[in-house]
C-alpha atoms as a PDB file:
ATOM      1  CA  UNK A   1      14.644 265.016  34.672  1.00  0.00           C
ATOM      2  CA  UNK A   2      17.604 263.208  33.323  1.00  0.00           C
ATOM      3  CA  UNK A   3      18.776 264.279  29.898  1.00  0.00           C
ATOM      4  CA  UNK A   4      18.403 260.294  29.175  1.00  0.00           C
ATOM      5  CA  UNK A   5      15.030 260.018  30.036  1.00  0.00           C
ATOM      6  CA  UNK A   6      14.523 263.428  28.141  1.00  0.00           C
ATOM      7  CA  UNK A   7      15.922 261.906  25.022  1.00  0.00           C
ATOM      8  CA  UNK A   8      14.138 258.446  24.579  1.00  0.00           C
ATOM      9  CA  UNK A   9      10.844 259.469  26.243  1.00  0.00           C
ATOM     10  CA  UNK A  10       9.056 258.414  29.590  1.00  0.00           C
ATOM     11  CA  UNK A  11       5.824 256.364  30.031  1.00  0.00           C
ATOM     12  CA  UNK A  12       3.838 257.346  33.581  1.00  0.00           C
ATOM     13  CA  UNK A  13       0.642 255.462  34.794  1.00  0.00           C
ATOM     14  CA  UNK A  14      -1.620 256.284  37.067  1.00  0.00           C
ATOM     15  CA  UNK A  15      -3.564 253.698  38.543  1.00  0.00           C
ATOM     16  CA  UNK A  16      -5.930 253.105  42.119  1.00  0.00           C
ATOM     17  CA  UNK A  17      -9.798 252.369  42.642  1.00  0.00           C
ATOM     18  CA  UNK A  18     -12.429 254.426  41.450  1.00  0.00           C
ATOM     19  CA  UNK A  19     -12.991 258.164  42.537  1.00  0.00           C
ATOM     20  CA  UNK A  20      -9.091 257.576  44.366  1.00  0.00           C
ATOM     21  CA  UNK A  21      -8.283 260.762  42.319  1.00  0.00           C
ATOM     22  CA  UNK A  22      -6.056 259.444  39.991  1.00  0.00           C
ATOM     23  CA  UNK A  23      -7.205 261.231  37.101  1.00  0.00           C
ATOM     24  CA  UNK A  24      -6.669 264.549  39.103  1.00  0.00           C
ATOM     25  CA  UNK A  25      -3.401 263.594  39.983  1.00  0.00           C
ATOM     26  CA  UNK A  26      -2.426 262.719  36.694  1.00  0.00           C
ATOM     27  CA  UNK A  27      -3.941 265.783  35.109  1.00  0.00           C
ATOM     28  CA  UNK A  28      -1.695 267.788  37.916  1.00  0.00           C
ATOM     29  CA  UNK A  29       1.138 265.982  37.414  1.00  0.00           C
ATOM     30  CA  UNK A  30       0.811 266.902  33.609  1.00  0.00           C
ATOM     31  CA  UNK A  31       0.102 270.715  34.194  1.00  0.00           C
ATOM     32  CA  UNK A  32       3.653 270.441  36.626  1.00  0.00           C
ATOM     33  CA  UNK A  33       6.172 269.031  33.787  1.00  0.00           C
ATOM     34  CA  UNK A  34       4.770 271.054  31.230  1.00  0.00           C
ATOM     35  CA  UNK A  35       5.215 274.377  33.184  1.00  0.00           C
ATOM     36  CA  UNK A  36       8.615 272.909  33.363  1.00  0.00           C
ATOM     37  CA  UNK A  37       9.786 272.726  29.863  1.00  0.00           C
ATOM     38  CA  UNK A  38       8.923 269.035  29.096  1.00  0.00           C
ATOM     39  CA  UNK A  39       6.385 267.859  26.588  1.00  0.00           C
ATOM     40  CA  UNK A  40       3.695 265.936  28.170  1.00  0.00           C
ATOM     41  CA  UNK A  41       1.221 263.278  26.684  1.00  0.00           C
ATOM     42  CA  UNK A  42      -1.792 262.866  29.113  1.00  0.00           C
ATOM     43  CA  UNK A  43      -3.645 259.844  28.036  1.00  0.00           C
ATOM     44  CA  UNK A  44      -6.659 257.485  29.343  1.00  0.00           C
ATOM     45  CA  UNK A  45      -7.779 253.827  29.324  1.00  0.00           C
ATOM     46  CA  UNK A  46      -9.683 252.780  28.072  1.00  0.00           C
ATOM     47  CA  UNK A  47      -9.261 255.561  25.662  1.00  0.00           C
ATOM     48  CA  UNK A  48      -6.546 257.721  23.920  1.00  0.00           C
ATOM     49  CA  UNK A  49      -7.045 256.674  20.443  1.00  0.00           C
ATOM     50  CA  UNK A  50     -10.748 256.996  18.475  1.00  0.00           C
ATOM     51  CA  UNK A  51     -10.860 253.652  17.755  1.00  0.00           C
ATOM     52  CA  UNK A  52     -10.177 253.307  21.570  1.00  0.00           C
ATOM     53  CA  UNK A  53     -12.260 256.185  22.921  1.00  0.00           C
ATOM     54  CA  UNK A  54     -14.952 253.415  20.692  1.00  0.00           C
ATOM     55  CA  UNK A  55     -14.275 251.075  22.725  1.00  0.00           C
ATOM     56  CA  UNK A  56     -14.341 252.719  25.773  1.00  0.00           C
ATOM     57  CA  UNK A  57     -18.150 253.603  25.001  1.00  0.00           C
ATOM     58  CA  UNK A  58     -18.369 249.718  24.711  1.00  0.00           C
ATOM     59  CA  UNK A  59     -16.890 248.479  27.777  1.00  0.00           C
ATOM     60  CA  UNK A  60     -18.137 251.692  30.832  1.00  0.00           C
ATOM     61  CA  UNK A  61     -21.862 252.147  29.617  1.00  0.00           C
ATOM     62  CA  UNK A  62     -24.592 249.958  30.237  1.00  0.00           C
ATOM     63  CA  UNK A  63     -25.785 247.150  32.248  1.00  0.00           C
ATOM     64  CA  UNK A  64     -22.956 245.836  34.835  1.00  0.00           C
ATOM     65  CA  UNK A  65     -23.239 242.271  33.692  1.00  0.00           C
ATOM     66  CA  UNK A  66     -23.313 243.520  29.802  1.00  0.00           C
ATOM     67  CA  UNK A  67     -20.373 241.926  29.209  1.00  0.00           C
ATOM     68  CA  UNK A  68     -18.445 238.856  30.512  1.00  0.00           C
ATOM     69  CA  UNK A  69     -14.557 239.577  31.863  1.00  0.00           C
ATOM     70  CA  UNK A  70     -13.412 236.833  29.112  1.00  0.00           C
ATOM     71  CA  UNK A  71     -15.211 239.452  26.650  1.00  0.00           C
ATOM     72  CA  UNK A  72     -13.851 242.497  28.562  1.00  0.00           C
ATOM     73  CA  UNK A  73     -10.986 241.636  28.395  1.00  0.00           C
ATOM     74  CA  UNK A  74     -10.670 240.986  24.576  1.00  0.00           C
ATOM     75  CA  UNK A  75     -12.178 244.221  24.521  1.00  0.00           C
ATOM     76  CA  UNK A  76      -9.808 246.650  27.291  1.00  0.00           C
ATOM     77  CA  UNK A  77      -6.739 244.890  24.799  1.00  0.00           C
ATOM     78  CA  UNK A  78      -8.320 245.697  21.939  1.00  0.00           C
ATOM     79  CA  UNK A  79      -8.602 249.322  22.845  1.00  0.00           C
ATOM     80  CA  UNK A  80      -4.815 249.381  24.737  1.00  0.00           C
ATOM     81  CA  UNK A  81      -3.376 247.939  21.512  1.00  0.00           C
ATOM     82  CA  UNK A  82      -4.702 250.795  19.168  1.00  0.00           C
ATOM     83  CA  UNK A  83      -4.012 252.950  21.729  1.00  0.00           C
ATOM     84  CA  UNK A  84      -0.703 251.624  22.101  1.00  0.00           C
ATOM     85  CA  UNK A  85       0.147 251.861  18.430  1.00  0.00           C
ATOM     86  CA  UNK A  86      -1.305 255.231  17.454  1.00  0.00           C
ATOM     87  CA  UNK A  87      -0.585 257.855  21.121  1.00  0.00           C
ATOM     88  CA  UNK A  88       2.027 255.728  23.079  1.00  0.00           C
ATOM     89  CA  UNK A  89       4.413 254.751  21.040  1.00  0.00           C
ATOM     90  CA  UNK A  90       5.162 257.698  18.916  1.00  0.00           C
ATOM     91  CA  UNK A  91       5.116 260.153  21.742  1.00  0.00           C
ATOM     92  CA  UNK A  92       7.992 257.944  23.419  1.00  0.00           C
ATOM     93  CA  UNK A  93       9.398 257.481  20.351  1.00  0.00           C
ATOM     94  CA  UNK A  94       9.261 261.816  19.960  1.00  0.00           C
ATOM     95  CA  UNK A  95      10.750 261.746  23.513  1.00  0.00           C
ATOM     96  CA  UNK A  96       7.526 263.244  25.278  1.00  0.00           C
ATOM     97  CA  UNK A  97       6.002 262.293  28.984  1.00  0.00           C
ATOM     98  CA  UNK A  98       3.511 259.991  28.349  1.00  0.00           C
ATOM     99  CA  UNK A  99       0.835 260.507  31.885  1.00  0.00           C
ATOM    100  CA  UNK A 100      -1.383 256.920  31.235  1.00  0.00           C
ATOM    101  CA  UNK A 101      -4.776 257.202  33.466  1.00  0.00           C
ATOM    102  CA  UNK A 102      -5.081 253.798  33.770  1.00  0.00           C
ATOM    103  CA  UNK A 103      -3.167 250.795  31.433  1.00  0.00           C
ATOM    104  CA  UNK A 104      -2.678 246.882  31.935  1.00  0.00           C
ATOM    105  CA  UNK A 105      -2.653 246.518  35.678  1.00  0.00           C
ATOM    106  CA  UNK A 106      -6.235 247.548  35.962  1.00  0.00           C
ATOM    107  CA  UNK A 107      -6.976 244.799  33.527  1.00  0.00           C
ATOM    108  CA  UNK A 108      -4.718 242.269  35.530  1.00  0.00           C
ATOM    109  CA  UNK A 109      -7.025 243.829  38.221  1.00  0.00           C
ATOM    110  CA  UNK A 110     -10.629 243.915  36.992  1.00  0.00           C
ATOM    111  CA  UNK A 111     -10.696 240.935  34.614  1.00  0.00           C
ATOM    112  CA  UNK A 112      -7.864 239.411  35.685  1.00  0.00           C
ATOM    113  CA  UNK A 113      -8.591 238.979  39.543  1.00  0.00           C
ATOM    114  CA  UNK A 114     -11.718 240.651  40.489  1.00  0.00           C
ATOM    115  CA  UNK A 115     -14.187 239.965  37.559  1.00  0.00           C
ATOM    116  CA  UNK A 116     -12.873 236.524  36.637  1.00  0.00           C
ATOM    117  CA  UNK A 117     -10.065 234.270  37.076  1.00  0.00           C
ATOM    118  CA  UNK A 118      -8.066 235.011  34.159  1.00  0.00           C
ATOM    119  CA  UNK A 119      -4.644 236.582  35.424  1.00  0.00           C
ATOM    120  CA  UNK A 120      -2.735 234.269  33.302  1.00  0.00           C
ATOM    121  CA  UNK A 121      -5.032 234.974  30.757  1.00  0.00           C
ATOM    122  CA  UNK A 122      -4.301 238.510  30.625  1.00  0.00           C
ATOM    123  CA  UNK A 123      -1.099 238.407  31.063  1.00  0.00           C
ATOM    124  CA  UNK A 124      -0.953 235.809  28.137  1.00  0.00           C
ATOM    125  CA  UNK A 125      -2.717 238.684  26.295  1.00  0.00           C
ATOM    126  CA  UNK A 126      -0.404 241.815  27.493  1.00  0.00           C
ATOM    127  CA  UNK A 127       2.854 239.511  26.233  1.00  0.00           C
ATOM    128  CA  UNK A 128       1.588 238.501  22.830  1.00  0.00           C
ATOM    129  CA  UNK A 129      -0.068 242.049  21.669  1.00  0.00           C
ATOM    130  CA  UNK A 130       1.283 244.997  23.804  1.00  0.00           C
ATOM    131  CA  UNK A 131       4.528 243.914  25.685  1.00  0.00           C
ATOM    132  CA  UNK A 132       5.154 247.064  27.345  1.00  0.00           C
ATOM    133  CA  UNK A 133       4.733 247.981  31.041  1.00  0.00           C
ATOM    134  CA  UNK A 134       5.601 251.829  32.447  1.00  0.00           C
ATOM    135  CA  UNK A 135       8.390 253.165  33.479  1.00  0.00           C
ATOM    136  CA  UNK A 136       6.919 254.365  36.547  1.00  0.00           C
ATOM    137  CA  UNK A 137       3.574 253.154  38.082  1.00  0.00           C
ATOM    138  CA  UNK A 138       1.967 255.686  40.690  1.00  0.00           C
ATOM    139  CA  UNK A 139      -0.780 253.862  42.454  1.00  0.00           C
ATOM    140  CA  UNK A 140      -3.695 256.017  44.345  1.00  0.00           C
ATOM    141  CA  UNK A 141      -4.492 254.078  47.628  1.00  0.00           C
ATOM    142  CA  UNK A 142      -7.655 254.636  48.194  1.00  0.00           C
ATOM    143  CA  UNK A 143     -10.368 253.481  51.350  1.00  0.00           C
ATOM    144  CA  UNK A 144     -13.247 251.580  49.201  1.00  0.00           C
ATOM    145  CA  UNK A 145     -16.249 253.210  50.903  1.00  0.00           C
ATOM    146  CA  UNK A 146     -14.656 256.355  50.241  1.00  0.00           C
ATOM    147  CA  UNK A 147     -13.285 256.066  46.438  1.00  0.00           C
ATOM    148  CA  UNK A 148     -17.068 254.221  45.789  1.00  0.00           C
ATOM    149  CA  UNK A 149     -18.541 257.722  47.076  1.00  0.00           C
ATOM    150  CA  UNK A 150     -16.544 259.935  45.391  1.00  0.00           C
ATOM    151  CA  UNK A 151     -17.059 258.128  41.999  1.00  0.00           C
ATOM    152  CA  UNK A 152     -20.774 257.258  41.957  1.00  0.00           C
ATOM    153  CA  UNK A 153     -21.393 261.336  43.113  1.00  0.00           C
ATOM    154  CA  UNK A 154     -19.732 262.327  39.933  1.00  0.00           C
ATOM    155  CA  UNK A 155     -22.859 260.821  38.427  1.00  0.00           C
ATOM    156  CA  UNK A 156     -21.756 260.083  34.809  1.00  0.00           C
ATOM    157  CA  UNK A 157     -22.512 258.009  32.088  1.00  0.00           C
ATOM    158  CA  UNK A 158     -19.531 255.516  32.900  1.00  0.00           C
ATOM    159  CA  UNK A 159     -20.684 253.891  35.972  1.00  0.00           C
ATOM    160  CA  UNK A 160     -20.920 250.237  35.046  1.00  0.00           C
ATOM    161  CA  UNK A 161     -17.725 249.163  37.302  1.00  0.00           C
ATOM    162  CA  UNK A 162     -18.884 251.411  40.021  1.00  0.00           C
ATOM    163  CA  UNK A 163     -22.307 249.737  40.370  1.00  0.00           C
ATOM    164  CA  UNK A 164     -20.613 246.838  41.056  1.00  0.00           C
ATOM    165  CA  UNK A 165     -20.618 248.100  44.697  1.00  0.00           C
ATOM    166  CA  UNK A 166     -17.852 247.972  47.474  1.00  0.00           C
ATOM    167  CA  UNK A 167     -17.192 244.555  47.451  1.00  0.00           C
ATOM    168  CA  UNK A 168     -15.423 244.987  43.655  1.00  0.00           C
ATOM    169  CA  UNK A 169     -13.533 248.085  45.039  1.00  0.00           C
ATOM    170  CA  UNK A 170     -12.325 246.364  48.535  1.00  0.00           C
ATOM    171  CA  UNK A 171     -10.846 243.477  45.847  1.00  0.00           C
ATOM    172  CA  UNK A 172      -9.427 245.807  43.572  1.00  0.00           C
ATOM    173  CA  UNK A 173      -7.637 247.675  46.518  1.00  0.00           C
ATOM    174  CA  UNK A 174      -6.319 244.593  48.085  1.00  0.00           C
ATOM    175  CA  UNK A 175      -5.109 243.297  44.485  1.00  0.00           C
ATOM    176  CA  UNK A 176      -3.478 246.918  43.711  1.00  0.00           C
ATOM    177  CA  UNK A 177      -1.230 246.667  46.454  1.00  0.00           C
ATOM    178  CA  UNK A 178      -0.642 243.096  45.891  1.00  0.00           C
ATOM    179  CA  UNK A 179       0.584 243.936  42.307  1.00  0.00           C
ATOM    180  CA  UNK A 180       2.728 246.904  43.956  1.00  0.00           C
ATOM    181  CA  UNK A 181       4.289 244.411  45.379  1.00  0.00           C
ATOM    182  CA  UNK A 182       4.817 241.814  42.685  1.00  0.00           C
ATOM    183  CA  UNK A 183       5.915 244.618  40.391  1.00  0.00           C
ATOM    184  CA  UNK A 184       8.096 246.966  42.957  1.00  0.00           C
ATOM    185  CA  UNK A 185      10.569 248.177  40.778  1.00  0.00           C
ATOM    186  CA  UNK A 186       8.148 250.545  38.951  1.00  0.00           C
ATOM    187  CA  UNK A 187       5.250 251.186  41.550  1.00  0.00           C
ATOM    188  CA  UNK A 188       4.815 253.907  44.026  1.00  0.00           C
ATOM    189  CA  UNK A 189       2.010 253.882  46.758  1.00  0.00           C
ATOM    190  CA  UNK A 190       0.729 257.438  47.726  1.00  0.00           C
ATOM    191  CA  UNK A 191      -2.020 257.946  50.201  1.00  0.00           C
ATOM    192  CA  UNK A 192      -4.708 258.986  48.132  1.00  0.00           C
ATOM    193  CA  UNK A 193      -6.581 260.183  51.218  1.00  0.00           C
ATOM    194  CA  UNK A 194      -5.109 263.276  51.871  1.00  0.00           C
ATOM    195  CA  UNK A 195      -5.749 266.823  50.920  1.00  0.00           C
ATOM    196  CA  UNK A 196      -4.958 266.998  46.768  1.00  0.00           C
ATOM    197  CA  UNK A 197      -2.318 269.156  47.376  1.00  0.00           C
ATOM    198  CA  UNK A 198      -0.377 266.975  49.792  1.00  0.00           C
ATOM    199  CA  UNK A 199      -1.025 264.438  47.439  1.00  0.00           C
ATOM    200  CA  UNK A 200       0.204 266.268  44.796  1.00  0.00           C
ATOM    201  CA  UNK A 201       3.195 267.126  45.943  1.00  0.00           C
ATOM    202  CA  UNK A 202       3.891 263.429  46.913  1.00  0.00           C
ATOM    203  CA  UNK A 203       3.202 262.828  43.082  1.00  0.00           C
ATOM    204  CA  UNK A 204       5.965 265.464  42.242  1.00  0.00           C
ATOM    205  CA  UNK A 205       8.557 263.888  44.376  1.00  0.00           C
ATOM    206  CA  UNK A 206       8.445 260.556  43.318  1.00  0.00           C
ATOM    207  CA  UNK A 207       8.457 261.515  39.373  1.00  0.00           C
ATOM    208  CA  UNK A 208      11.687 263.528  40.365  1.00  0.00           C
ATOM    209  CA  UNK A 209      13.094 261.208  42.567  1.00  0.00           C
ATOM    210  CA  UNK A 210      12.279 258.278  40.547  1.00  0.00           C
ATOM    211  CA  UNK A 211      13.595 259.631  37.008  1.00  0.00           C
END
């Protein structure tokens, strides 16, 4: 890690369909810099704040058409902005790793392409109340059939998206990449279906090569 990057902080999302293993990866990822001296901030969306982690309750449980994706979407910025103002910004600030499971693409994803169509909407949104994007996006590509498996086996509480079905996850693949494409400069693609390991290790390389 660059002394730089050391002194003014780095902000790290994970991103990728459901059950694509981000969370593992970004748990991993964590467990790696801290064993190497840095201090690490591993974080969720919706989530890392209470008044988030609220939200959060709000916006996974429940019915799948609870809520409409104009509502969700109030809500997911909501959540990001307290999350934003009371985890994110003083760990950069403090010069810690920040390790994001999840942050504004997968709102420019669910609401913003899949759910609805409201990308300009929420980017209207992410300009005027959070303005700031990662330094380094890792997305976990991810077959649909298989992420769609893996995440409705884990057989929790916060299954709304997932029963959805395939169709959602094929669209949020497809727009994933798309948006790995829009916004190169920070995103990484890295075969999420591979052993963890292997993936893993891909995860390590990238942070190092890419900071």
């Amino acid at each position: 890690m660059s002394e730089a990057f050391a002194a003014k902080g780095l902000f790290i999302s994970f991103e990728g369909i459901d059950g694509s293993g981000k969370s593992t990866q970004a748990r991993l990822l964590a467990d790696h810099l801290r064993a190497h001296g840095r201090d690490v901030v591993l974080t969720r969306e919706p989530g890392g704040s209470p008044g988030a982690e609220e939200i959060r309750a709000l916006v996974l449980q429940g019915e799948p058409d609870r809520w409409s994706a104009e509502t969700e979407l109030l809500l997911f910025t909501a959540a990001r902005r307290d999350h934003l103002e009371r985890t994110i910004r003083p760990a950069l600030a403090a010069g810690k790793v920040v390790i994001c499971d999840r942050f504004a693409d997968s709102t420019r994803m669910y609401q913003g392409l899949s759910r609805g169509d409201l990308r300009q909407a929420v980017d209207d949104l992410h300009t005027l109340m959070i303005g700031v994007e990662p330094d380094l996006t890792i997305l976990i590509d991810m077959d649909p059939a298989k992420g769609l498996s893996r995440a409705l086996a884990r057989k929790t509480v916060e299954e709304r998206f997932e029963d959805f079905g395939e169709e959602l996850q094929a669209k949020m693949r497809a727009g994933f990449l798309a948006l790995a494409t829009e916004f190169a400069d920070r995103f990484t693609v890295i075969d999420g279906g591979r052993s963890i390991d292997d993936v893993a290790k891909d995860v390590i390389n990238t942070v190092t090569f890419r900071t």
